[in-house]
Protein backbone atom coordinates (compact mmCIF):
# COMPACT_ATOMS: atom_id res chain seq x y z
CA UNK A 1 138.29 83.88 129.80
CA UNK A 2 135.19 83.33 131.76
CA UNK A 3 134.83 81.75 135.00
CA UNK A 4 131.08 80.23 134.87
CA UNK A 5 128.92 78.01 136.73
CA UNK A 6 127.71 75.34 135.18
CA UNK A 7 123.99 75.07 136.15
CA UNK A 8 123.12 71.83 134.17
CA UNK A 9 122.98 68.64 133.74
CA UNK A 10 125.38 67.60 130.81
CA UNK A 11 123.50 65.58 128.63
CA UNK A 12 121.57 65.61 125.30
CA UNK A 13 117.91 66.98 124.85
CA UNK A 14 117.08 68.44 128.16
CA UNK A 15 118.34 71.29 128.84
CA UNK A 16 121.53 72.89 128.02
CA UNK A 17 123.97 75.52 129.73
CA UNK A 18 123.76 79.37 129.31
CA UNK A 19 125.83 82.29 129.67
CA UNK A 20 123.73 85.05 129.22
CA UNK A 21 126.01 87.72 129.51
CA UNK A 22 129.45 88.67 131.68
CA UNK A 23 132.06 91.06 132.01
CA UNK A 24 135.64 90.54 133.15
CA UNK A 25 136.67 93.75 132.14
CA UNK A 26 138.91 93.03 129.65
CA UNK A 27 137.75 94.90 126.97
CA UNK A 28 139.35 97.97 127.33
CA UNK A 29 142.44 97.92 126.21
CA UNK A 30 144.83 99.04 129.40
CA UNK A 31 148.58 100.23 128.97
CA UNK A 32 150.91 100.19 131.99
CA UNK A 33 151.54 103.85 132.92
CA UNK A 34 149.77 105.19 130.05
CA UNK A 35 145.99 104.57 131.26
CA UNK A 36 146.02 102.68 134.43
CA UNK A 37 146.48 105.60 136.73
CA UNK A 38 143.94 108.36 137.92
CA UNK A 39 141.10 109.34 136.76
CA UNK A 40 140.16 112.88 136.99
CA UNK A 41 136.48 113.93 136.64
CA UNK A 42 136.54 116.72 134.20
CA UNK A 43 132.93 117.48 135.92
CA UNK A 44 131.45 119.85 138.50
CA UNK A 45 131.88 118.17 141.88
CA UNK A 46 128.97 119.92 143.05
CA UNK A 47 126.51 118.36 140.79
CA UNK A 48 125.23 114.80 139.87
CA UNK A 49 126.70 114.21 136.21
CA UNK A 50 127.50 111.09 133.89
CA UNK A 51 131.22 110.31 133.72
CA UNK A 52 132.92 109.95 130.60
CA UNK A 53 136.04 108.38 129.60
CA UNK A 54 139.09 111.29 129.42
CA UNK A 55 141.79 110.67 126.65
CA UNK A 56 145.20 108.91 128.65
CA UNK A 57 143.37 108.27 131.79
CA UNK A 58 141.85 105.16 133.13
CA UNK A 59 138.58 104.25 131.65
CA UNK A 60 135.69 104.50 133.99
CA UNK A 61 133.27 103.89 130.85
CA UNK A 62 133.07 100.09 128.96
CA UNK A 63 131.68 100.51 125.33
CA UNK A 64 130.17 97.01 125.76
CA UNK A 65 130.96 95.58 122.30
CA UNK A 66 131.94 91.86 123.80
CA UNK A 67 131.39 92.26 127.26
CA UNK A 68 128.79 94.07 129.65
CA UNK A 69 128.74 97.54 129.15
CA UNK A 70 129.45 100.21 131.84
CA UNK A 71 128.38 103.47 132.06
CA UNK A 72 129.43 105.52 135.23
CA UNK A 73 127.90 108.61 137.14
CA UNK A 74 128.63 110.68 139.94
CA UNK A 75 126.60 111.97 143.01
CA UNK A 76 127.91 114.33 145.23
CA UNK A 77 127.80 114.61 149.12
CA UNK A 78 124.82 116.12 150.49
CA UNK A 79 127.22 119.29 151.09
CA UNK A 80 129.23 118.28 148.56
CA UNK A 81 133.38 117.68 148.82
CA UNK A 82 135.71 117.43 146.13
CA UNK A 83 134.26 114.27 144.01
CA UNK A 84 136.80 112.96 141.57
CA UNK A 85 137.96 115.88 140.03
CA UNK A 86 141.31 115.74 142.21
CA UNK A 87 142.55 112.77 140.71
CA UNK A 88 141.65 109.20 141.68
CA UNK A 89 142.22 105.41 141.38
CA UNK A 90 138.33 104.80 140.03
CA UNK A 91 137.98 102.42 136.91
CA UNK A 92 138.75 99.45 134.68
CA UNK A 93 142.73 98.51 135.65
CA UNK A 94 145.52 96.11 136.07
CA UNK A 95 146.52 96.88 139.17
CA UNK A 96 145.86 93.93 141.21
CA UNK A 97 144.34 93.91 145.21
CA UNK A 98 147.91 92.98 146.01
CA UNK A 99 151.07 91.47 144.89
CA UNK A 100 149.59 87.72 145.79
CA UNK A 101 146.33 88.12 145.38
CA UNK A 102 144.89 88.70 141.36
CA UNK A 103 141.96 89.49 139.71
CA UNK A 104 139.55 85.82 139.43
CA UNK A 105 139.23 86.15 135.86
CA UNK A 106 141.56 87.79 133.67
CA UNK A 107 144.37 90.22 134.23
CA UNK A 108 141.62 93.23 134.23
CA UNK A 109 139.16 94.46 136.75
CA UNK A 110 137.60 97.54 138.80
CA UNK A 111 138.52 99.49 141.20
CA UNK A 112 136.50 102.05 143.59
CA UNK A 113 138.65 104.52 145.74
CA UNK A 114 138.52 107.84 147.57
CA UNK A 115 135.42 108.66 146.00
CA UNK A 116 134.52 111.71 148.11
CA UNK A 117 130.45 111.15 146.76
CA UNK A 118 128.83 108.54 145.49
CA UNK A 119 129.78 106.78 141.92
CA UNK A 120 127.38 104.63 140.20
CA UNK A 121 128.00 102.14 138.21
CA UNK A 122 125.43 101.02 135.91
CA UNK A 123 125.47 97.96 133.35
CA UNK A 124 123.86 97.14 130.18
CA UNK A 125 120.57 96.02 130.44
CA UNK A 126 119.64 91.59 130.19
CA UNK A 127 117.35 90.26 128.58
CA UNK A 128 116.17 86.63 130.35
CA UNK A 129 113.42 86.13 128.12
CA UNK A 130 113.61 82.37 127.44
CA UNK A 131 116.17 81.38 130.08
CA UNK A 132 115.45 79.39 132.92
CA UNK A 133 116.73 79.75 136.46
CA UNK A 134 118.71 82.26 135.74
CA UNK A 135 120.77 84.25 138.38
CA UNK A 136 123.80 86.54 138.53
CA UNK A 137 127.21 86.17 140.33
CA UNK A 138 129.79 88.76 140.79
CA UNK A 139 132.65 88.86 142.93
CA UNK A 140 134.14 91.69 145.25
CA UNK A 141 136.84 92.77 147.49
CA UNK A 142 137.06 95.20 150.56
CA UNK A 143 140.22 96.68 151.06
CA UNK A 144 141.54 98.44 154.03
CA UNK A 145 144.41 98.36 156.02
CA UNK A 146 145.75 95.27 157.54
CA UNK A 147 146.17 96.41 161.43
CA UNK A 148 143.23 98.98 161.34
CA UNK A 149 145.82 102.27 161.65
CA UNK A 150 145.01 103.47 158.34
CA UNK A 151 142.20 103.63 156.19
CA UNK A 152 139.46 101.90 158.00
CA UNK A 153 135.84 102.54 156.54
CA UNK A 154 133.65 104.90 158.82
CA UNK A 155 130.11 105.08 159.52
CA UNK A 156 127.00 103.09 158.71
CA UNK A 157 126.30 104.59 154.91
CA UNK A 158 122.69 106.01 155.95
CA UNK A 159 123.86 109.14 155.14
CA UNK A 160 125.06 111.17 152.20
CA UNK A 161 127.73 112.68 153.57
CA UNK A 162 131.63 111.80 153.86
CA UNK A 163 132.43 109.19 156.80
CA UNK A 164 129.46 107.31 156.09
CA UNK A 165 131.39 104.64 153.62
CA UNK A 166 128.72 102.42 151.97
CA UNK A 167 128.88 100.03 149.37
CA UNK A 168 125.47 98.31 147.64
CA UNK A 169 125.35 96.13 144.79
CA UNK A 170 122.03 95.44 143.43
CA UNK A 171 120.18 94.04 140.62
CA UNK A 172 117.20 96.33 138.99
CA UNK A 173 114.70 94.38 137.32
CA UNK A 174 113.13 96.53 135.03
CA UNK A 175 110.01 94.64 134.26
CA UNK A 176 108.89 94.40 137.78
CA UNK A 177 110.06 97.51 138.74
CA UNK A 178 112.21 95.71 141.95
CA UNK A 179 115.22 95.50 143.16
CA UNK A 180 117.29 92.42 144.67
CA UNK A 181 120.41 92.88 146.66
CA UNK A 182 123.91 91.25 146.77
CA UNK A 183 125.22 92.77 149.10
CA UNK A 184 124.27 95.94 150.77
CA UNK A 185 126.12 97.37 153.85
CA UNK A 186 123.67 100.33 154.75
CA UNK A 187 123.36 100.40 158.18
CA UNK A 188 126.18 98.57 159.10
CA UNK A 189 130.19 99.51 159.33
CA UNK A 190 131.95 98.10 156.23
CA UNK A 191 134.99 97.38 158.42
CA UNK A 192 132.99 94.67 160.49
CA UNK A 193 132.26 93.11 156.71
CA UNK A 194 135.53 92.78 155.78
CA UNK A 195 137.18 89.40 156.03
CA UNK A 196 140.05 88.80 159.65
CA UNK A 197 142.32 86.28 160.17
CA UNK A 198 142.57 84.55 163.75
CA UNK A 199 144.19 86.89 165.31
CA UNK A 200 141.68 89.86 163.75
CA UNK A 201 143.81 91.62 161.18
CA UNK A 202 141.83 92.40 158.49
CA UNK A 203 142.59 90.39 154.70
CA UNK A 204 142.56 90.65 151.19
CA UNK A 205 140.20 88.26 150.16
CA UNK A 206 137.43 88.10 146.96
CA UNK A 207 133.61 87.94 148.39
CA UNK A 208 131.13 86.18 146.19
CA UNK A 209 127.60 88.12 145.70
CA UNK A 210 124.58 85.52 143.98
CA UNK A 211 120.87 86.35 143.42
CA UNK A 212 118.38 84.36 141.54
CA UNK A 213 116.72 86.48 138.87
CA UNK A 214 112.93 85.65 137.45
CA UNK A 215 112.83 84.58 134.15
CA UNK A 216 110.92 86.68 131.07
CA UNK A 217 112.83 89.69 133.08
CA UNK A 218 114.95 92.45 131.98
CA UNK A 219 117.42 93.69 134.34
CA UNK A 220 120.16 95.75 135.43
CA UNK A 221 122.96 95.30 138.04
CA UNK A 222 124.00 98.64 139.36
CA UNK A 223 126.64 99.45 142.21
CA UNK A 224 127.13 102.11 144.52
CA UNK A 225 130.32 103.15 146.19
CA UNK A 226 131.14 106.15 148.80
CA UNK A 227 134.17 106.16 150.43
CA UNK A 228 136.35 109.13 151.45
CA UNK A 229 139.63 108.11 151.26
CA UNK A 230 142.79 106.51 149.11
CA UNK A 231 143.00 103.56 151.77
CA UNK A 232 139.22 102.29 151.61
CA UNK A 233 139.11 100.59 148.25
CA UNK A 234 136.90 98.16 146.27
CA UNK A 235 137.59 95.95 143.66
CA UNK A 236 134.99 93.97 141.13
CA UNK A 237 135.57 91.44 138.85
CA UNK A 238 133.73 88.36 136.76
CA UNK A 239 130.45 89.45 136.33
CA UNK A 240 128.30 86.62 135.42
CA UNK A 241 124.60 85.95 133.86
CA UNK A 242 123.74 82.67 133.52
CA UNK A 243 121.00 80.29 133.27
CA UNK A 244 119.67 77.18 131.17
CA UNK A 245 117.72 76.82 128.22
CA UNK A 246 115.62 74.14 126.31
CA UNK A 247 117.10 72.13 123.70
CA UNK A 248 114.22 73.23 121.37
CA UNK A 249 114.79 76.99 122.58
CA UNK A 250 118.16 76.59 121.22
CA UNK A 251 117.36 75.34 117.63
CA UNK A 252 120.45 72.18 118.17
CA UNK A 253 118.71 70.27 114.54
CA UNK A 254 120.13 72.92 113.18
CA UNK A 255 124.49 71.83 114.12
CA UNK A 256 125.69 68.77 114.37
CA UNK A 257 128.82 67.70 115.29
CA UNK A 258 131.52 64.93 114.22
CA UNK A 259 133.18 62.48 114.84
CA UNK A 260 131.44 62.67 118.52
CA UNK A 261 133.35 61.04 120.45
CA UNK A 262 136.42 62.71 119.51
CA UNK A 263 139.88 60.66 119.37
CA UNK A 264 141.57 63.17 116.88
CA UNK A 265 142.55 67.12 117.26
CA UNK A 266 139.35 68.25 115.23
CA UNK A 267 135.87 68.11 115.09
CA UNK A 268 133.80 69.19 112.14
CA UNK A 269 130.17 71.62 113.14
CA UNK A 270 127.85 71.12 110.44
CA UNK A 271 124.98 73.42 109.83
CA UNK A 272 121.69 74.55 108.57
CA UNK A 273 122.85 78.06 108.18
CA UNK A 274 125.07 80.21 106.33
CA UNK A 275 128.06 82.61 107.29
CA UNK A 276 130.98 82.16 110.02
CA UNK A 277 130.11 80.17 113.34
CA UNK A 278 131.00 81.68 116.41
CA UNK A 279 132.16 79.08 118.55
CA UNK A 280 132.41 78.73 122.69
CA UNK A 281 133.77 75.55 124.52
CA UNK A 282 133.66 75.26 128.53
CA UNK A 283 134.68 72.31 130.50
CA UNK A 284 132.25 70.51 133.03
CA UNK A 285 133.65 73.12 135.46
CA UNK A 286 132.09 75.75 133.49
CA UNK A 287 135.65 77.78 132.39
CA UNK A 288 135.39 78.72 128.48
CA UNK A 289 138.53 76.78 126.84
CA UNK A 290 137.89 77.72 123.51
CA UNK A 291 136.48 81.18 121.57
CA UNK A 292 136.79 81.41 118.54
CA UNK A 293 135.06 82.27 115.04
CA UNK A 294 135.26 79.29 112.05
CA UNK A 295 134.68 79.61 108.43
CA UNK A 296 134.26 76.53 107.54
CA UNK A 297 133.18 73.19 109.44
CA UNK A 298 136.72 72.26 110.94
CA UNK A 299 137.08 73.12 114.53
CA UNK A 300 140.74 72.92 116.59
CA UNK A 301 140.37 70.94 119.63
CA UNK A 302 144.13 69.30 120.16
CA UNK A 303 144.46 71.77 123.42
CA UNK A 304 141.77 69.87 125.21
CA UNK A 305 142.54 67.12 127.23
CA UNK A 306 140.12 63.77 128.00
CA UNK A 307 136.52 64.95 129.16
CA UNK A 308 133.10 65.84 128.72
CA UNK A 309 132.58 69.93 127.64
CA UNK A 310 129.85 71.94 126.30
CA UNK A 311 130.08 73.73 122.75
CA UNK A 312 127.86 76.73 122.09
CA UNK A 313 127.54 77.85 118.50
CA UNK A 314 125.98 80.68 117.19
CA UNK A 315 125.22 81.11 113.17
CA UNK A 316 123.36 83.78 112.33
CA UNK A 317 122.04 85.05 115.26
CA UNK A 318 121.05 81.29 116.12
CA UNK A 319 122.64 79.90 118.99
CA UNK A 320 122.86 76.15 120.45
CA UNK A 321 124.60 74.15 122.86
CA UNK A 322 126.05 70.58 121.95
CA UNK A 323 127.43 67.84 124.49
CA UNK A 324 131.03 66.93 123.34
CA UNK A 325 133.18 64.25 124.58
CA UNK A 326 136.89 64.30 124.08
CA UNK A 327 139.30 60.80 124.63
């Protein structure tokens, strides 16, 4: 499920929430000790070159059918090293920061390690035409040891060579032909970004990168990650578009929905439209409780509990978002 921020005010015929797109990286399918291991670049280490996903291995690729897509790339050292063809913990896996300390949505996310070069990861391309204040979120971890003896990130990332760790996460917007940052440690030692307790031991802890976007845009968040070594790691997770659209925008004559208030375990979506309705619910916290695809007009709410929550439905490539309040 999705971890989303609401943006809007929840009421009729204003405006209505938006997730534009996300990834959580659950949609490759990972098997313990079948693909959630090392990845190992089947490439030339001397040369930039697009990496693929290898049969068995951790996928460093996402197809993109319900979530984001991913495509990956290498880029070697300016006198290049030995890239990722040795065998390394780079891609889409279960295996959590730590024992304690999970993924913030899902069991899935992404891990960076021991890159020896630079690998690029770039996601599918959004389209904000239409939405309104819309931004991005994303969060991120920096991992290194806890007392500083062992895999501490070096240098300042300004240049392409190994011991100058960098990390930059940025948005591309294509129409513009910009680029807005969130986060970007060139020119500064990771190691003083990462997170200390009192006494200055460094800690696992997620970091939250947020940009507002320009609407009518299309745009691209890419990220860039050099490290040299098995103990400087970063982790991604819950990728997030969002924004708000007009009631109009979002054709809502078309759906209705009944009995509104609820008091029972169903509600019935009536429509315009023809074929299966794809339907979304998220509480007033913004986390998606319900996804699911109806046939008919009946839809299953007896897991939610008293409250106010937002239902997107989407018919026929026609989506719209409907207040619904549950007693």
């Amino acid at each position: 499920m999705k971890k989303i921020t609401l943006l809007v005010a929840l009421f009729a015929g204003v405006t209505s929430f938006a997730q534009v797109a996300s990834t959580s990286f659950e949609e490759e399918l990972i098997i313990e000790d079948v693909n959630d291991g090392k990845y190992f670049d089947l490439g030339d280490a001397n040369v930039a070159h697009d990496l693929v996903n290898n049969p068995l291995e951790t996928p460093v690729d996402q197809s993109g059918g319900t979530e984001l897509s991913v495509d990956a790339r290498y880029v070697p050292y300016d006198t290049p090293g030995s890239g990722l063809v040795d065998g390394d913990f780079v891609g889409v896996t279960t295996f959590t920061p730590s024992g304690d300390l999970g993924f913030t949505d899902g069991d899935q996310g992404y891990q960076i390690s021991d890159t020896d070069g630079t690998m690029i990861l770039e996601f599918g391309e959004v389209d904000l035409t239409g939405v309104s204040s819309p931004s991005i979120s994303m969060d991120f971890i920096l991992s290194i040891n806890g007392d500083g003896t062992n895999g501490n990130y070096e240098g300042d990332g300004t240049v392409n060579e190994s011991g100058s760790d960098r990390l930059r996460i940025y948005v591309k917007d294509l129409t513009n032909n910009t680029e807005i940052d969130l986060f970007n440690s060139t020119g500064s030692d990771l190691d003083d970004l990462v997170p200390t307790d009192g006494s200055g031991l460094y800690i696992l802890e997620w970091q939250e990168g947020t940009a507002d976007l320009l609407t009518g845009t299309t745009v691209q968040l890419v990220v860039e990650a050099r490290v040299n070594s098995g103990g400087e790691v970063f982790f991604i997770d819950n990728i997030v578009f969002d924004g708000s659209l007009g009631a109009n925008d979002l054709n809502n004559s078309k759906f209705s929905i009944y009995p509104n208030p609820a008091t029972q375990g169903f509600v019935n979506i009536t429509s315009q439209l023809n074929g299966d309705k794809e339907v979304a619910v998220y509480n007033v916290l913004g986390k998606q409780v319900i996804n699911t695809t109806i046939a008919n007009e009946r839809l299953n709410i007896a897991g939610l509990s008293s409250g106010i929550y937002i239902v997107k439905v989407t018919q026929d490539n026609i989506s719209a978002t409907k207040k619904l309040v549950v007693k």
